[in-house]
Structure formats: C-alpha cells, structure tokens
Protein backbone atom coordinates (compact mmCIF):
# COMPACT_ATOMS: atom_id res chain seq x y z
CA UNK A 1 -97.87 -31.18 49.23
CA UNK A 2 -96.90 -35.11 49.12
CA UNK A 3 -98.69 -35.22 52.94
CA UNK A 4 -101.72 -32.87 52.06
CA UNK A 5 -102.46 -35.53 49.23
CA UNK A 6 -101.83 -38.27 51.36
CA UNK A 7 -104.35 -37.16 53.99
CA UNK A 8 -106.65 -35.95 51.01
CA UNK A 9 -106.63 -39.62 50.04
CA UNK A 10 -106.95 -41.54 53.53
CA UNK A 11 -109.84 -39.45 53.79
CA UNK A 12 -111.90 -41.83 51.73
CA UNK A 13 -112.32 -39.19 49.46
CA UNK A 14 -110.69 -41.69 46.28
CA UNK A 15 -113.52 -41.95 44.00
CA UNK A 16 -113.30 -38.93 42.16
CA UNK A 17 -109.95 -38.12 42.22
CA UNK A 18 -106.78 -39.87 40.41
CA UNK A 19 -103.05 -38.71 41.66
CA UNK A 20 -100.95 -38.27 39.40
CA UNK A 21 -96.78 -38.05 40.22
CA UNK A 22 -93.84 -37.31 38.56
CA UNK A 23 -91.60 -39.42 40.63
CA UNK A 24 -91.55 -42.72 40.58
CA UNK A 25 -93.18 -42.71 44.24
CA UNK A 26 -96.43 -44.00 44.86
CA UNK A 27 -97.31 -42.22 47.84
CA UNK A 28 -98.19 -45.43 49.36
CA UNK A 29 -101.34 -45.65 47.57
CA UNK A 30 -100.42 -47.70 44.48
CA UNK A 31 -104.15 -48.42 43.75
CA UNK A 32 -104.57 -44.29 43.67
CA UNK A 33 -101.41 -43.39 42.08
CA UNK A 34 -100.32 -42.81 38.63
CA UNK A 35 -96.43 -42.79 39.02
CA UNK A 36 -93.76 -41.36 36.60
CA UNK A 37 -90.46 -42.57 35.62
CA UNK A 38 -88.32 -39.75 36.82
CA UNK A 39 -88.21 -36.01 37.53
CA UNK A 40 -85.42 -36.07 34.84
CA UNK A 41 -86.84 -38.57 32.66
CA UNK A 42 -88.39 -36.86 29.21
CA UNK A 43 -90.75 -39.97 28.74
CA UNK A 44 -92.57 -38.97 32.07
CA UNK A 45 -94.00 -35.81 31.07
CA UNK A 46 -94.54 -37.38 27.64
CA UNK A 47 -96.39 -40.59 29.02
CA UNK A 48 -98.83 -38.35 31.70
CA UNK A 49 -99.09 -35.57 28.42
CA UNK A 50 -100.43 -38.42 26.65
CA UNK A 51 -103.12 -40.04 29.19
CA UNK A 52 -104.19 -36.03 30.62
CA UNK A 53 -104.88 -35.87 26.42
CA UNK A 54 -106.62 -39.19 25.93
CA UNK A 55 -108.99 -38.79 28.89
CA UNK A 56 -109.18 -35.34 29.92
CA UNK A 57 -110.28 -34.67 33.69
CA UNK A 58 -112.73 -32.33 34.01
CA UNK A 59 -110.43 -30.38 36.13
CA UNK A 60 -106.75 -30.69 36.66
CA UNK A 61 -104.74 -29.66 39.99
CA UNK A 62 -101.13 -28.91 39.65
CA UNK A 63 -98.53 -28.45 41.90
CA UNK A 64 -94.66 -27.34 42.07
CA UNK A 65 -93.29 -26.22 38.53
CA UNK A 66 -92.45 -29.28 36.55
CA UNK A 67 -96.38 -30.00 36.66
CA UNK A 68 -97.54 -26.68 36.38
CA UNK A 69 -95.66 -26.64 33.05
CA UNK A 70 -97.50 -30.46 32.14
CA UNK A 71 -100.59 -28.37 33.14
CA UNK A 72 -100.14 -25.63 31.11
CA UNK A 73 -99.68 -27.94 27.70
CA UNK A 74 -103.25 -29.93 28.73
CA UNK A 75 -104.92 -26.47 28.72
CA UNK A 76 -103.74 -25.30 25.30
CA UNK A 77 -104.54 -29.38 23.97
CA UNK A 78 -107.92 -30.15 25.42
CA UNK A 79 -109.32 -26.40 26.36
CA UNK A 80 -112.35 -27.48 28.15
CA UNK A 81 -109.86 -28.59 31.49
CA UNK A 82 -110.60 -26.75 34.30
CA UNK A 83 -106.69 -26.00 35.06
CA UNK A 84 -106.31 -25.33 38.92
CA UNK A 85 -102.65 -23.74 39.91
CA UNK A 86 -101.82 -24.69 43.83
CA UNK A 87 -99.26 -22.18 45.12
CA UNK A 88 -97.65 -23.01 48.41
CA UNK A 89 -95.12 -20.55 48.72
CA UNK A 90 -93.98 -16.96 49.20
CA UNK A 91 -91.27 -17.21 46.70
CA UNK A 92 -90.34 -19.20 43.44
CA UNK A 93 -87.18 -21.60 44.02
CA UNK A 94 -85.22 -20.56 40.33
CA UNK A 95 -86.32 -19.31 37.31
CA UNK A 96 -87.83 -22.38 35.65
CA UNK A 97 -90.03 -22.31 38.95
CA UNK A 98 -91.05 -18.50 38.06
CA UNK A 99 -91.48 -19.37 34.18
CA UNK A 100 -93.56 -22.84 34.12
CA UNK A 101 -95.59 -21.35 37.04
CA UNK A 102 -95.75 -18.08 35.09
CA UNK A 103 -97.01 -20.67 32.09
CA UNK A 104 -99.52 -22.07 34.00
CA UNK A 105 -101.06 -18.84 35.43
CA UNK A 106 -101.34 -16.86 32.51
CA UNK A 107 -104.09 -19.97 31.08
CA UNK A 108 -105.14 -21.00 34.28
CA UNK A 109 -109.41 -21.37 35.20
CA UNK A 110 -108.72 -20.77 39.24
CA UNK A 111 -105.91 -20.35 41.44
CA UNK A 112 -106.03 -21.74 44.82
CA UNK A 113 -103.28 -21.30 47.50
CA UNK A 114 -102.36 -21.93 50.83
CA UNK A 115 -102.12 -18.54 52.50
CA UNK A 116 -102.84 -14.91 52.17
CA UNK A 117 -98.86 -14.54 51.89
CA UNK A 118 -98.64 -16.49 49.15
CA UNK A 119 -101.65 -14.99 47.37
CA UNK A 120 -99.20 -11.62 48.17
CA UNK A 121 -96.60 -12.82 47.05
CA UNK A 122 -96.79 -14.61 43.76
CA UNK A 123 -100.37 -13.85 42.32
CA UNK A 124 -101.44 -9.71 43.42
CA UNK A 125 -103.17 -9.44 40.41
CA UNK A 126 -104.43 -11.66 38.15
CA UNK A 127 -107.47 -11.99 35.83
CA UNK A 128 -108.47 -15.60 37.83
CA UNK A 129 -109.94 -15.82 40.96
CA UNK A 130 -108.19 -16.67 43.99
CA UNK A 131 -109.26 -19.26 46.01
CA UNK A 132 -107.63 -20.07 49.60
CA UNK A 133 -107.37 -23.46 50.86
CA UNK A 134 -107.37 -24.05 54.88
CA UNK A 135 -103.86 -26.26 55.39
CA UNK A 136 -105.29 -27.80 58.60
CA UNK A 137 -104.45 -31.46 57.51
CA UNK A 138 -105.43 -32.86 60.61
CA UNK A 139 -108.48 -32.68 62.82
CA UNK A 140 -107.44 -35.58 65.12
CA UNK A 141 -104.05 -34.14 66.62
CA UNK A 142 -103.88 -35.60 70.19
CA UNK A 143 -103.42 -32.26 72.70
CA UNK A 144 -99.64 -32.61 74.44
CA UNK A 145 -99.87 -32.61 78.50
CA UNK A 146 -96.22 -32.19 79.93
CA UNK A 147 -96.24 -32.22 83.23
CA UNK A 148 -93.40 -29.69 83.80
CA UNK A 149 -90.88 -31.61 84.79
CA UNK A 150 -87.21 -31.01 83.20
CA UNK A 151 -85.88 -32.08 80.58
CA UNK A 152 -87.56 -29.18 78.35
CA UNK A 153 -87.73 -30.60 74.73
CA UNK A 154 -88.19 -27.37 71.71
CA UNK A 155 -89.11 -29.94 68.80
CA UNK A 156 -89.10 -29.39 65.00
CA UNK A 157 -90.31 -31.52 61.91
CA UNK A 158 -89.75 -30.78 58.77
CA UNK A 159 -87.43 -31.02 56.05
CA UNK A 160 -83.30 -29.94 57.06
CA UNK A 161 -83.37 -27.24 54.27
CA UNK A 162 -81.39 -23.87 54.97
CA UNK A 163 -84.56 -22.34 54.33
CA UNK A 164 -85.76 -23.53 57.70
CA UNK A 165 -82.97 -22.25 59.47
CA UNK A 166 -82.53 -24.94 61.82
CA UNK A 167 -79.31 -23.34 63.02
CA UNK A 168 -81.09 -20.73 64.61
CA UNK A 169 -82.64 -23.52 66.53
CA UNK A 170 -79.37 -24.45 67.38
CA UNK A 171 -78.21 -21.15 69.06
CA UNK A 172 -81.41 -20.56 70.92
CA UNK A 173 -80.25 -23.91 72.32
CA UNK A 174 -76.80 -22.68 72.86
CA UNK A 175 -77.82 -19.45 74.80
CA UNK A 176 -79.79 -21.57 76.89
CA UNK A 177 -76.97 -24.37 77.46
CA UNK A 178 -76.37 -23.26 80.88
CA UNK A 179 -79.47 -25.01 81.59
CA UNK A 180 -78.78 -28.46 81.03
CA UNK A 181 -82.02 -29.35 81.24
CA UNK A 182 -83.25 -28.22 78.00
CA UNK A 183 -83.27 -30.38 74.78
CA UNK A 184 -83.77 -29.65 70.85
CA UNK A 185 -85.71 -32.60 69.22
CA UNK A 186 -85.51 -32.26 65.44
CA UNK A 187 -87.38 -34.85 63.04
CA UNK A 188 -87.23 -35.18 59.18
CA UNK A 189 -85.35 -35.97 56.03
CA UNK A 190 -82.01 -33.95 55.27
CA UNK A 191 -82.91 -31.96 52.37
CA UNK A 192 -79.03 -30.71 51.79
CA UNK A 193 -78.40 -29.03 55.55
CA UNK A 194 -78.45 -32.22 58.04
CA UNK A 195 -74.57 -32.52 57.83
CA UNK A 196 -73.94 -28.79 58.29
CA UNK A 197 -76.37 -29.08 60.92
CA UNK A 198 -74.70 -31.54 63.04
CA UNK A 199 -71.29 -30.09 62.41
CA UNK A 200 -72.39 -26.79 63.95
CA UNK A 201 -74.30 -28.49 66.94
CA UNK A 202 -71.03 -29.87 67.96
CA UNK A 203 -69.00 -27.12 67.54
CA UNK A 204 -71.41 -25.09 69.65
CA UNK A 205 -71.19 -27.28 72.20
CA UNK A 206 -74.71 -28.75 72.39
CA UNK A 207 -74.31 -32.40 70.46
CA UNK A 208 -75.76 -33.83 73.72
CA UNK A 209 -78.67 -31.73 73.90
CA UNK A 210 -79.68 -32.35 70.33
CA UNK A 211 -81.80 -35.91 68.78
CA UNK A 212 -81.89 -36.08 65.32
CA UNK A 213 -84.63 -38.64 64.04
CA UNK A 214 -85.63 -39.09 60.84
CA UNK A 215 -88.50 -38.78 58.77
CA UNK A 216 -91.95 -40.54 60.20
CA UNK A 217 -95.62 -41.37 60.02
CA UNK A 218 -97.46 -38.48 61.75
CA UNK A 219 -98.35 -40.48 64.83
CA UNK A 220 -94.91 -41.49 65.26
CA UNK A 221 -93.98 -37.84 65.41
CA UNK A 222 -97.47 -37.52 68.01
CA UNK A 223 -95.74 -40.22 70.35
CA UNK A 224 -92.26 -38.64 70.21
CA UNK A 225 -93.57 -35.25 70.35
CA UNK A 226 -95.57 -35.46 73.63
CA UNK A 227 -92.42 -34.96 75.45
CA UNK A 228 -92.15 -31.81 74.07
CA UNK A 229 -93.34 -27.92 75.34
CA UNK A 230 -92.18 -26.17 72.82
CA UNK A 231 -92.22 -25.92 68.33
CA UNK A 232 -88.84 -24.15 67.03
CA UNK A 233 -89.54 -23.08 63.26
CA UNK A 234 -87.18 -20.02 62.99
CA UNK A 235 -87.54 -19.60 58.73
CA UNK A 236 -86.31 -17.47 56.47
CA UNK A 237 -89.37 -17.28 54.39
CA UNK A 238 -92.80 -19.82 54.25
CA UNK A 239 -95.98 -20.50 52.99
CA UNK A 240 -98.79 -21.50 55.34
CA UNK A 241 -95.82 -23.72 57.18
CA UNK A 242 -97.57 -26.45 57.71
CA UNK A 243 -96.01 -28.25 60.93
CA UNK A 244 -96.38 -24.52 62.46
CA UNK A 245 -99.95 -25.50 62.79
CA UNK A 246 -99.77 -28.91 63.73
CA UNK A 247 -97.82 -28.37 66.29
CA UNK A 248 -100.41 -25.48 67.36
CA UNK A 249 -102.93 -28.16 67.29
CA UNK A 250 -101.38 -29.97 69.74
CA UNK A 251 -100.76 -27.45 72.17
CA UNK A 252 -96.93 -26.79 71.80
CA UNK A 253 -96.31 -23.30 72.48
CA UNK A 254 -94.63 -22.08 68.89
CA UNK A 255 -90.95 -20.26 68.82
CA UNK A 256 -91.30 -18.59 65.09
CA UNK A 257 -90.31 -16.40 62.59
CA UNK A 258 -93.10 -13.62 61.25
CA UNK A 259 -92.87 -15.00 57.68
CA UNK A 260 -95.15 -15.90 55.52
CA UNK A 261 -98.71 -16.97 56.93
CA UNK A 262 -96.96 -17.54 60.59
CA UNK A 263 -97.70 -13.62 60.56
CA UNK A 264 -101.17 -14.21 60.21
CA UNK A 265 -101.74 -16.66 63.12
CA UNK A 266 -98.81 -16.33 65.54
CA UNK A 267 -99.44 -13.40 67.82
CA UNK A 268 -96.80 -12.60 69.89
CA UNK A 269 -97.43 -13.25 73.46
CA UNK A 270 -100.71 -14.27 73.11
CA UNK A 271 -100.09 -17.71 71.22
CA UNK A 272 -96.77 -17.87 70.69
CA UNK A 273 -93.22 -16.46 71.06
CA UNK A 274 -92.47 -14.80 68.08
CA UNK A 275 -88.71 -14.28 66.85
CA UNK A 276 -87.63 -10.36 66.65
CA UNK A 277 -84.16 -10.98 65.27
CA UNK A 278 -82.04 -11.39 68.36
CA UNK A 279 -81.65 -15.28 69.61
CA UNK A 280 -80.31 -14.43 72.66
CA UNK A 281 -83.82 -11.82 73.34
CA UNK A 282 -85.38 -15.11 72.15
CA UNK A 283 -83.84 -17.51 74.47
CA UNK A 284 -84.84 -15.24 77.80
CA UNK A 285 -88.58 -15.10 77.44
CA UNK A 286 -88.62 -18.91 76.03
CA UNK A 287 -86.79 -19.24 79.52
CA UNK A 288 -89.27 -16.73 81.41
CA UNK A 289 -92.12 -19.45 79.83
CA UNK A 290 -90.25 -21.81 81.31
CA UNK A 291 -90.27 -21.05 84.84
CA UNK A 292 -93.91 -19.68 84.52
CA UNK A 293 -96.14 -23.24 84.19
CA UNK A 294 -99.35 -21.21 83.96
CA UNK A 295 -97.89 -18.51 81.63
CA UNK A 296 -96.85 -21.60 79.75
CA UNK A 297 -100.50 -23.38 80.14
CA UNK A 298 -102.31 -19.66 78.36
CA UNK A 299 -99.94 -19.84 75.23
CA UNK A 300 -100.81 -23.51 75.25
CA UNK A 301 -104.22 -22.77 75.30
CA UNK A 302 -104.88 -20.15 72.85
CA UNK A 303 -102.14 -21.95 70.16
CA UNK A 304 -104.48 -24.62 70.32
CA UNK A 305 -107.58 -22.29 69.67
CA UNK A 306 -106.28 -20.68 67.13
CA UNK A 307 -107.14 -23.97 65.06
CA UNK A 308 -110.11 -25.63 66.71
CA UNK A 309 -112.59 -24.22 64.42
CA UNK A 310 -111.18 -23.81 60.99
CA UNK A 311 -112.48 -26.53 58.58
CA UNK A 312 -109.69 -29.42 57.76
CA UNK A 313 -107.95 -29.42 54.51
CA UNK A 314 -109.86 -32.26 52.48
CA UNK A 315 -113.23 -30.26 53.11
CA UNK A 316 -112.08 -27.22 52.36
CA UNK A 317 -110.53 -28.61 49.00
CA UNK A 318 -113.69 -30.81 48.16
CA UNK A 319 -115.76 -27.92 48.92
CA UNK A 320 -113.45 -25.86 46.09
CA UNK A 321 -113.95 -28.39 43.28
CA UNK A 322 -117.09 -28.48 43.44
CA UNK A 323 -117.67 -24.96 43.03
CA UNK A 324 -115.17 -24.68 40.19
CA UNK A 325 -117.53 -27.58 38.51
CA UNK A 326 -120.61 -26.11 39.13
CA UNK A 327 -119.52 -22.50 37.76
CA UNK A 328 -117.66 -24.55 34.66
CA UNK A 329 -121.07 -25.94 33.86
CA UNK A 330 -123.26 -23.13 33.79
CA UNK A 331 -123.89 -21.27 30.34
C-alpha cells in the first residue's frame, strides 16, 4: 500500500488528496505527508483523531487495521465522511486486524479492494457496495529482452515474510542445482524470514546460486531485473500480489502459486507456470522452458498481454472518488 500511494502521488495527482501515516515515515513526500509519532504511540491516533475532526475530508481512505479503527471513530464523530475501507488481502493477520476492520466495515460508505479474492474472502456480503481497484501501478514497465544465454536468473521482490514462501524458491533452485547455470535473484526488506532464508540456502547447497539485495527504487529493480527470465512468487496466500504483475508487465515468465488473485490472471501454460504442489514437477517444466527459447518467447508474450490494456492504478482510483462524491452529493 506504501508504493500504491507513492505512485498515486508522483502521479501529479496531489491537489486533492492529503496522506495521512501512522508511522513516523514520510513516504518521501514531506510536502504531501501528514506523519505520526509511532504505530505504538497513543498520541498518534489522538493527534490525526483530532485534525480528521477539525477539518473533515469529504471522504476518508483507510488502510491496514490500526487506521481502519481511526476511520471508524471519524465516521461515528463527523457522520457526513464518506469512509472508504481498502482491503488488500485474502486473510486478516490477528484478531485486532479482524475486529478494527470488522469496525470499520460495519459503518463504512464504500468498500474498495484489490481483487475478486479479497472481495471473497473478507467482504461476501455486505450492505456497501464493492468497488474493485485495478493494482497495475505502473504503465511504464520497460519489456525484459534476454537473449538466452546462461546464467538463467528466477527473480523475486518483495518483502522476506514466511508468507511468501521464499523457501520454496529455494528448492526449485535446489532441484535444478545440477544445472549450474541457473541463479535465484531475490530483492527486498527482511520482514522476519531473511536469516532463516539464508541459513537454509546454504544448507541446501545453493549459497552461490542465490543474490540477496535489498530493498530499491522500482527502476533499480528494472535495471537488475533485465537479467532475469523468470518471476518466483510461490505464496501461501495473497491479495492481488502486486510484483506478480509487474513482473508480468515486463515480460518475465511467472513461477506461482494459485492463490489469491494470481488465480485469476495466471493461466497455466498459457502465461505462466503455475505451482501444483510438487517443486520437483515444478522445476522440470521451468527446465523444459528453458531449453525451449520460443516456448519461452509465447509465455513471455501473453504474461505481458495479460496487462497491456487494463487501466493503471491512479485512474482507476481517481475514477472511484469521484463517483463516491458525485453519488454522496445527490439528494
């Protein structure tokens, strides 16, 4: 969500729209930001309580369950807030998640989320309506062009969280370690797994095979990227998984699990390899693409397709606001 604002905001799209966090980050738009004092810090919820109160926006967006549960106190103060909810996942985390969130929906005006899963998932039924938002950030991605020509790089970039099971990554690359020319590229900020993760690369026998770089501007992770064939996401559960389709955008062929929204857009075969439970299955037909450049050049193809014509994010969002405004104002 931190990145979706981000691009929302180098958009140009700044007049209308104030950002208000919880953390103490800025985002890297200080002029844009209203910052907190602390995820743990009681006079954070009370200071953004008190400005949402003094000058209510005509509609509030809320995200993740600490401001869902700041949203859901603005709607019982000032009653005329359009509250928005913005779900982004197929499960709640722990049961404050499930209770603010549960807060929040029950005196929400609109719900928007980020996939048909998580629509599923968390809101079936619900007296609000349900509006999806398109989670194609970007509409500039740069197309990769290997020229197939070993090493063979599977990247990933994300967060190091269990959730993305990153050590599945790892045993693809294991089964395939008889080849010595293929390589695991993973990118992004350890989010309680990165230690585990390196432990078990070296005990399988692939710390060689494996870089570990850390979190980066998108068009660093473009330039390192473009060395790459493949994307390795193999999660447990996900949202619309966001660097899923990036990485479709560019043309990497995608190595995924059928969770979430992935289920929706990865078809087997046609756009991407999908994962049936069995790495070493896995690991033969990412093999088979391989040694097949043109079976590798129609995946490449059609996962960037898949994408061309869906409307970005910040359009799709805009394009939701205003509606919500123009409905609040009728009689």
């Amino acid at each position: 969500m931190e990145t979706a604002i981000r691009v929302f905001l180098e958009s140009g799209r700044r007049r209308d729209y104030t950002v208000m966090t919880l953390t103490t980050d800025d985002g890297g738009h200080p002029e844009a930001v209203l910052p907190g004092r602390g995820l743990n810090n009681p006079l954070t919820y009370l200071s953004q309580l008190a400005r949402l109160v003094r000058r209510p926006p005509a509609v509030l967006v809320v995200s993740l369950w600490r401001a869902a549960l700041l949203g859901a106190v603005v709607k019982v103060l000032r009653p005329r807030v359009q509250l928005v909810v913005f779900l982004h996942n197929v499960r709640y985390k722990n049961r404050p998640d499930r209770w603010c969130h549960r807060a929040a929906l029950a005196v929400s005006d609109v719900v928007f989320v980020d996939s048909e899963a998580a629509r599923e998932a968390l809101v079936p039924d619900t007296r609000q309506p349900v509006r999806r938002i398109t989670f194609k950030l970007r509409t500039d991605v740069a197309a990769v062009r290997p020229t197939f020509e070993a090493p063979w790089y599977l990247a990933y970039w994300g967060r190091l969280s269990p959730q993305k099971r990153i050590d599945r990554a790892l045993q693809l690359l294991a089964t395939m370690r008889h080849r010595e020319d293929c390589r695991l590229l993973c990118i992004g900020t350890d989010d309680g797994d990165g230690d585990r993760l390196r432990k078990m690369a070296a005990e399988l026998g692939v710390e060689e095979y494996v870089e570990w770089l850390p979190e980066m501007p998108f068009p660093s992770i473009e330039a390192q990227v473009s060395r790459a064939s493949f994307f390795v996401q193999l999660s447990d559960f996900e949202g619309m998984a966001m660097s899923v389709v990036e990485a479709m955008q560019m043309g990497l062929v995608p190595v995924v699990s059928p969770v979430g929204e992935i289920r929706n857009y990865a078809d087997d075969g046609i756009n991407a390899l999908v994962f049936r439970g069995d790495v070493e299955e896995l690991a033969g037909r990412v093999l088979d693409v391989i040694g097949d450049p043109q079976r590798w050049r129609t995946l490449h193809e059609a996962a960037m397709a898949t994408w061309r014509e869906t409307p970005g994010y910040t359009e799709s969002f805009s394009e939701a606001i205003d509606e919500l405004l123009t409905s609040a104002r009728r009689p």
